[in-house]
Protein backbone atom coordinates (compact mmCIF):
# COMPACT_ATOMS: atom_id res chain seq x y z
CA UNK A 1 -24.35 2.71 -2.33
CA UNK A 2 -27.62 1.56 -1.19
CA UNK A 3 -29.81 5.00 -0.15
CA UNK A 4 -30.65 2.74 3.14
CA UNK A 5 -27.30 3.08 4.19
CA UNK A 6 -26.53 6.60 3.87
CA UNK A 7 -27.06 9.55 6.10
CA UNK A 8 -27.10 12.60 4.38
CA UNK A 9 -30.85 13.45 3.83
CA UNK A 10 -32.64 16.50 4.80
CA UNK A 11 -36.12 17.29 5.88
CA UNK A 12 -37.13 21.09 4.81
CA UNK A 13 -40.13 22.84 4.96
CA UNK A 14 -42.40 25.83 4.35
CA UNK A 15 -40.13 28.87 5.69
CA UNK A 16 -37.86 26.32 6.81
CA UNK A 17 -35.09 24.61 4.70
CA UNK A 18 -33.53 22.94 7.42
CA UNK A 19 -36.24 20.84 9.69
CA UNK A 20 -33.39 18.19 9.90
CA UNK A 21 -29.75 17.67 8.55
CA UNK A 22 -27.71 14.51 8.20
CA UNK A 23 -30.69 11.67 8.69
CA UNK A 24 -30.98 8.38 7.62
CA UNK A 25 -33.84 7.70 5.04
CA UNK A 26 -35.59 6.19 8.24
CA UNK A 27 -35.57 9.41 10.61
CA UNK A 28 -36.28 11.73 7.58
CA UNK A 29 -39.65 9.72 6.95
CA UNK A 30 -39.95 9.64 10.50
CA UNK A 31 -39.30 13.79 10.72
CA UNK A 32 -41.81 14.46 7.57
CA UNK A 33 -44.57 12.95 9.35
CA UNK A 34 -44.01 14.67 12.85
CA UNK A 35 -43.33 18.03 10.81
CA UNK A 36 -46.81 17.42 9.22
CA UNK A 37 -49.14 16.33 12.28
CA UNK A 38 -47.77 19.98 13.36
CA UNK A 39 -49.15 21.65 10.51
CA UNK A 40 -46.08 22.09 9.19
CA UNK A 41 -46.93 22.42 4.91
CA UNK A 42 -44.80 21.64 2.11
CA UNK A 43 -42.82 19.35 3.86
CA UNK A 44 -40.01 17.09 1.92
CA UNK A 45 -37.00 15.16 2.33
CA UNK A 46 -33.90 16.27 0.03
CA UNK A 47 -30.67 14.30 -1.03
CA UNK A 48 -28.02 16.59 -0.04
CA UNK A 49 -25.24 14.43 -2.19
CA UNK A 50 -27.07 16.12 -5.21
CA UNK A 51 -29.64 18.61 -3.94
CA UNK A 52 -32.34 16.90 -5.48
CA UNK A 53 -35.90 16.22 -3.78
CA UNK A 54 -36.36 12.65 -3.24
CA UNK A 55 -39.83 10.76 -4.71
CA UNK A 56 -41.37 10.19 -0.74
CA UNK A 57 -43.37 7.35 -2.48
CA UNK A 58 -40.11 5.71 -3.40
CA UNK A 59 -38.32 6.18 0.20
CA UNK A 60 -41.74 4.14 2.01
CA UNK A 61 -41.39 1.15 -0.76
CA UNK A 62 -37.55 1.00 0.03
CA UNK A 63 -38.01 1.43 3.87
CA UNK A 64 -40.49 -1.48 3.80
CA UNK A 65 -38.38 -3.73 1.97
CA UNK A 66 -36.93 -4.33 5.60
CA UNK A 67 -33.10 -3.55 6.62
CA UNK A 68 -30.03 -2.84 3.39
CA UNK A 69 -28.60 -6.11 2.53
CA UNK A 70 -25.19 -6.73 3.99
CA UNK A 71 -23.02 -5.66 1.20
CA UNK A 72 -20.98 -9.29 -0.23
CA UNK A 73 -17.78 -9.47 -0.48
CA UNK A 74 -15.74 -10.78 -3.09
CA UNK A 75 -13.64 -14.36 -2.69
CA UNK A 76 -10.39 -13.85 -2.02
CA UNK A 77 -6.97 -15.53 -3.96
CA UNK A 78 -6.31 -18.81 -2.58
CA UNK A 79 -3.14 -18.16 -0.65
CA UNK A 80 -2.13 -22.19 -0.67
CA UNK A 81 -2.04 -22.80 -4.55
CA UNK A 82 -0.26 -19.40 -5.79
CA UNK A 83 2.31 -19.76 -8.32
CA UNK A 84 5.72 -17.77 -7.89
CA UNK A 85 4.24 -14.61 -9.27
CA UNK A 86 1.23 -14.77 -6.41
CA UNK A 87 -1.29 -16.00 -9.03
CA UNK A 88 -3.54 -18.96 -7.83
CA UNK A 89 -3.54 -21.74 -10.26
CA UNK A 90 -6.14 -24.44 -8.37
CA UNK A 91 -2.84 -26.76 -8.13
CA UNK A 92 -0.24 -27.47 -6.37
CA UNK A 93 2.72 -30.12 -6.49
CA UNK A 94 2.34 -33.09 -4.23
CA UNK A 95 5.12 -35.81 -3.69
CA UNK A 96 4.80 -39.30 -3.71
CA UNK A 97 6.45 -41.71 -2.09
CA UNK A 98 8.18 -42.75 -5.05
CA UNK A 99 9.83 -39.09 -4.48
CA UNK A 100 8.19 -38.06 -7.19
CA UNK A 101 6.48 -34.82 -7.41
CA UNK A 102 3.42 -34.73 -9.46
CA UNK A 103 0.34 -31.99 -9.93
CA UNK A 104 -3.01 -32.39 -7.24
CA UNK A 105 -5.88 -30.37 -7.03
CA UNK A 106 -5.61 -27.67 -4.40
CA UNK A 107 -7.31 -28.84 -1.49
CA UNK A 108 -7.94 -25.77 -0.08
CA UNK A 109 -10.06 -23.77 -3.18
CA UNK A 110 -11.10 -27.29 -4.77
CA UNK A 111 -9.23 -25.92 -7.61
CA UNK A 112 -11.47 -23.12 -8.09
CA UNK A 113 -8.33 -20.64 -7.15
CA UNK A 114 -10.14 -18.79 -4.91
CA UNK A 115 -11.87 -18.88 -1.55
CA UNK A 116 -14.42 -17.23 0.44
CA UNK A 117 -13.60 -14.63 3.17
CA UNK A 118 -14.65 -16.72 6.17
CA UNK A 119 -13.24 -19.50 4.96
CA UNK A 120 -9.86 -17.77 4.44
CA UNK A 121 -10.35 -16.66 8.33
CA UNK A 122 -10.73 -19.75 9.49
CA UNK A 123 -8.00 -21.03 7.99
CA UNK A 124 -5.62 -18.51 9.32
CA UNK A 125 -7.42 -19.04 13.32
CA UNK A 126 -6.85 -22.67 12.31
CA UNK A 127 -3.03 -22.21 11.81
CA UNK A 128 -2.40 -19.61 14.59
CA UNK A 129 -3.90 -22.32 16.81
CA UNK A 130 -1.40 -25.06 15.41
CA UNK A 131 1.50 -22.58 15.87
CA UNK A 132 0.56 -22.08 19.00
CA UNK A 133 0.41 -25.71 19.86
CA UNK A 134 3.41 -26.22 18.71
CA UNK A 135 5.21 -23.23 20.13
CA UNK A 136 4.21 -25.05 23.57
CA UNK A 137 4.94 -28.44 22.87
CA UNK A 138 8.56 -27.00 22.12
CA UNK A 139 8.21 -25.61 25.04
CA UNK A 140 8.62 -21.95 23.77
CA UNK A 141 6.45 -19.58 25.87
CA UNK A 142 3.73 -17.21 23.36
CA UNK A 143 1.50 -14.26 24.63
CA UNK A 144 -1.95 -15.33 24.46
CA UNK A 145 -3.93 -14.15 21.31
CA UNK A 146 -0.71 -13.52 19.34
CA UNK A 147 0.70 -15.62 16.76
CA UNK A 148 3.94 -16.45 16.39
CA UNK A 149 6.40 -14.84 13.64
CA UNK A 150 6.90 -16.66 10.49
CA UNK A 151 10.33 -16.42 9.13
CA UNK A 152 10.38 -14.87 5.01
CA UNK A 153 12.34 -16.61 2.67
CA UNK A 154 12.96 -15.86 -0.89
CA UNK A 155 14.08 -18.74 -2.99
CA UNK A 156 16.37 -17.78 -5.93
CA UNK A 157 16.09 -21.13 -8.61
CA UNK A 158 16.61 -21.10 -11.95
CA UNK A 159 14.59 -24.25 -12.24
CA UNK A 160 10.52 -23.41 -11.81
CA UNK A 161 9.38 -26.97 -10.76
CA UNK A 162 11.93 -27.67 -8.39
CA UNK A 163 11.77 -24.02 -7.12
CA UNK A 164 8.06 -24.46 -6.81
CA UNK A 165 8.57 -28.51 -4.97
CA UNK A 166 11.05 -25.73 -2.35
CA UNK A 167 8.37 -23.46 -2.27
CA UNK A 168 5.80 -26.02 -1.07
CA UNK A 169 8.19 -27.78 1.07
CA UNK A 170 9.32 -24.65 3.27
CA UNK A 171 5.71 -23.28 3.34
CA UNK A 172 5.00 -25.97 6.20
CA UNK A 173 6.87 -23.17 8.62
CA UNK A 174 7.97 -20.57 6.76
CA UNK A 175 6.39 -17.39 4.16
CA UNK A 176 8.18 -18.46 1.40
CA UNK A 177 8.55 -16.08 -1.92
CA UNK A 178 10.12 -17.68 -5.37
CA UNK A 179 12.34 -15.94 -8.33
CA UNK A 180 13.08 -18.04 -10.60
CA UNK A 181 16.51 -15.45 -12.11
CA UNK A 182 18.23 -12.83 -10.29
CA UNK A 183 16.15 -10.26 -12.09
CA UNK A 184 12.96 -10.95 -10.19
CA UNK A 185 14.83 -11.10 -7.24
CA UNK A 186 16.37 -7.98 -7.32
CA UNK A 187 12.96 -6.57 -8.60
CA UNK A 188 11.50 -8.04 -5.40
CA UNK A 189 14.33 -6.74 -3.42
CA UNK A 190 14.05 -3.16 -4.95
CA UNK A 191 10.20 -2.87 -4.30
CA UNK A 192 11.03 -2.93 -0.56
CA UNK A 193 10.42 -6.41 0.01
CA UNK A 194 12.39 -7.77 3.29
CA UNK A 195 13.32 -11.57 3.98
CA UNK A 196 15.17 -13.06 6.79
CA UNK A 197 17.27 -15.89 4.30
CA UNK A 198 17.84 -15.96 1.03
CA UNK A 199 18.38 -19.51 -0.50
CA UNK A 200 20.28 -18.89 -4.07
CA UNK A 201 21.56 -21.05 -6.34
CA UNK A 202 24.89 -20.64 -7.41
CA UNK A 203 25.10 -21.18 -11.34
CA UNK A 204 22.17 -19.46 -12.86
CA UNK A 205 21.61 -17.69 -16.72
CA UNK A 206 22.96 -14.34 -16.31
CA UNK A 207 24.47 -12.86 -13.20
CA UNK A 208 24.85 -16.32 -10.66
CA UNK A 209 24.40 -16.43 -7.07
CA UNK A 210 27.48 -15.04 -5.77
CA UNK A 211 27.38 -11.52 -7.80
CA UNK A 212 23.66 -11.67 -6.65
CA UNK A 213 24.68 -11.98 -3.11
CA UNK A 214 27.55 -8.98 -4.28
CA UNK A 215 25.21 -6.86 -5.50
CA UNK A 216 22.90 -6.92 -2.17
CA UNK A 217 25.96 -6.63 0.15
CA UNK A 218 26.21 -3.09 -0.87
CA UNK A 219 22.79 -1.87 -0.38
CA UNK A 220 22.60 -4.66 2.96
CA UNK A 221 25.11 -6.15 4.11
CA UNK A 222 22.65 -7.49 7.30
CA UNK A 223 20.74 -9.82 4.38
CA UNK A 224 24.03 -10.56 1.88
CA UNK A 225 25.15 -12.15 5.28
CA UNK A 226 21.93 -14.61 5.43
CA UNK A 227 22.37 -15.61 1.83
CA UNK A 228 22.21 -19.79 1.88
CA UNK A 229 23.98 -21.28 -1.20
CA UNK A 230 21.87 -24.29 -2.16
CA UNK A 231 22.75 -27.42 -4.60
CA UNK A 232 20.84 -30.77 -5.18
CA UNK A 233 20.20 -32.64 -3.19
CA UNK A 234 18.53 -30.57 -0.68
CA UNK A 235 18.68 -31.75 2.94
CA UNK A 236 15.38 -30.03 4.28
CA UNK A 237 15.53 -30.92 7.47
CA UNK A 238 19.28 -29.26 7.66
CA UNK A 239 17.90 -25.99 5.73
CA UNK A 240 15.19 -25.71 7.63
CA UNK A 241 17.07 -25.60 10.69
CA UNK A 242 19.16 -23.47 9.57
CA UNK A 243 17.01 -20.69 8.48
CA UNK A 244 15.48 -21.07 11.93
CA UNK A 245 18.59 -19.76 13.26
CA UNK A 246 19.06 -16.99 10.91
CA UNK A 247 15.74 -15.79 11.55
CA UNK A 248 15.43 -15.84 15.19
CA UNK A 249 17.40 -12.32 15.51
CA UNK A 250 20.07 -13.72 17.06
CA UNK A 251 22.30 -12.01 14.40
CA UNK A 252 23.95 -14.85 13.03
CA UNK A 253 25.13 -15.09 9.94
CA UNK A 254 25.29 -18.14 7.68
CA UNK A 255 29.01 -18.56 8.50
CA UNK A 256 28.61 -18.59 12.20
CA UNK A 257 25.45 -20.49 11.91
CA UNK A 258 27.14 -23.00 10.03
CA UNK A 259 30.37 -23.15 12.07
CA UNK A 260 28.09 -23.81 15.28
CA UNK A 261 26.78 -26.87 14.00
């Protein structure tokens, strides 16, 4: 840490080992020179982190080099190109009109996978304003200043691209997480991660959807109740409708939901 920034100096002098306690380099060159236009002798400023005297020649040149230097902080992941393991890749799948899906640079990180802090926060303002804006052209009300809950959804797909093409597609509204096997997602589910809807497939390597869904009933019934069996083709407008309704704490569950249609 930059000495400039710390506060745990001490002035001492003749017959005195405590002129001042807990100073900035700044007030202990500022004590030492009071303490000495009073006569005071054998005046010095120690560093109490190791009980060492400090070189006063030193502590001028470094308090004339002006104010510490704001301390830089790292970039941070890109949070719009991250595989289903969380790890940016500087790509993400874009469809054409053709329908087909096909690999673009990232046009958040330029493909550099990751992206500075301020530009990460304005991002997020940026899409707490669009929520917002949207919220109210639905004609939902929204406390001012707080931003609207995003529904989680973990995707259970055997199939990586079209799991990812899912991914990218629900991401427009929703916090969407991918496994690509029931093993991550019950590793996902056993670290204490929570989702509103699951969206399994049904025939996977392994244990399949339904003794997925089994398996969670026990330990939650509330979430083996918002399990979404899903096949190709994949109506999105349908599913994303859908998980709106599962999510919005109504306490539906996918049979209800769907019988209400």
């Amino acid at each position: 840490m930059d000495p400039r920034r710390r506060s745990d100096f001490r002035v001492i002098a003749e017959g005195d080992d405590a002129v001042g306690r807990d100073l900035t380099l700044a007030q202990a060159l500022a004590l030492v020179d009071t303490a000495r236009r009073n006569g005071r002798r054998f005046v010095a400023i120690v560093d109490d982190s190791t009980g060492a005297m400090v070189d006063e020649r030193k502590v001028r040149a470094w308090i004339k080099r002006g104010p510490p230097p704001l301390p830089v902080e790292p970039p941070a992941p890109c949070p719009a190109c991250e595989d289903e393991t969380g790890v940016p890749t500087g790509e993400v799948l874009v469809q054409l009109l053709s329908g087909t899906w096909v690999r673009d640079t990232c046009n958040v990180c330029r493909g550099q996978k990751s992206v500075s802090r301020e530009e990460l926060a304005r991002r997020n303002a940026q899409l707490v304003d669009e929520s917002i804006g949207e919220a109210a052209s639905a004609g939902r009300k929204i406390a001012s200043g707080t931003r609207p809950r995003v529904a989680r959804v973990l995707v259970v797909y055997h199939e990586p691209l079209l799991a990812e093409a899912l991914r990218l597609a629900l991401s427009e509204e929703f916090e969407v997480k991918v496994a690509t096997d029931t093993r991550q997602a019950l590793a996902s589910l056993g670290a204490g991660d929570w989702y509103d809807v699951v969206l399994c497939e049904v025939a996977m390597p392994g244990m399949n959807g339904v003794d997925l869904r089994n398996h969670v009933q026990v330990a939650s019934p509330d979430l083996a109740a918002r399990f979404v069996f899903i096949d190709k083709p994949v109506d999105l407008r349908t599913l994303s409708e859908l998980i709106r309704r599962l999510s919005s704490g109504s306490g539906e569950s996918v049979d209800t939901a769907v019988g209400s249609r």
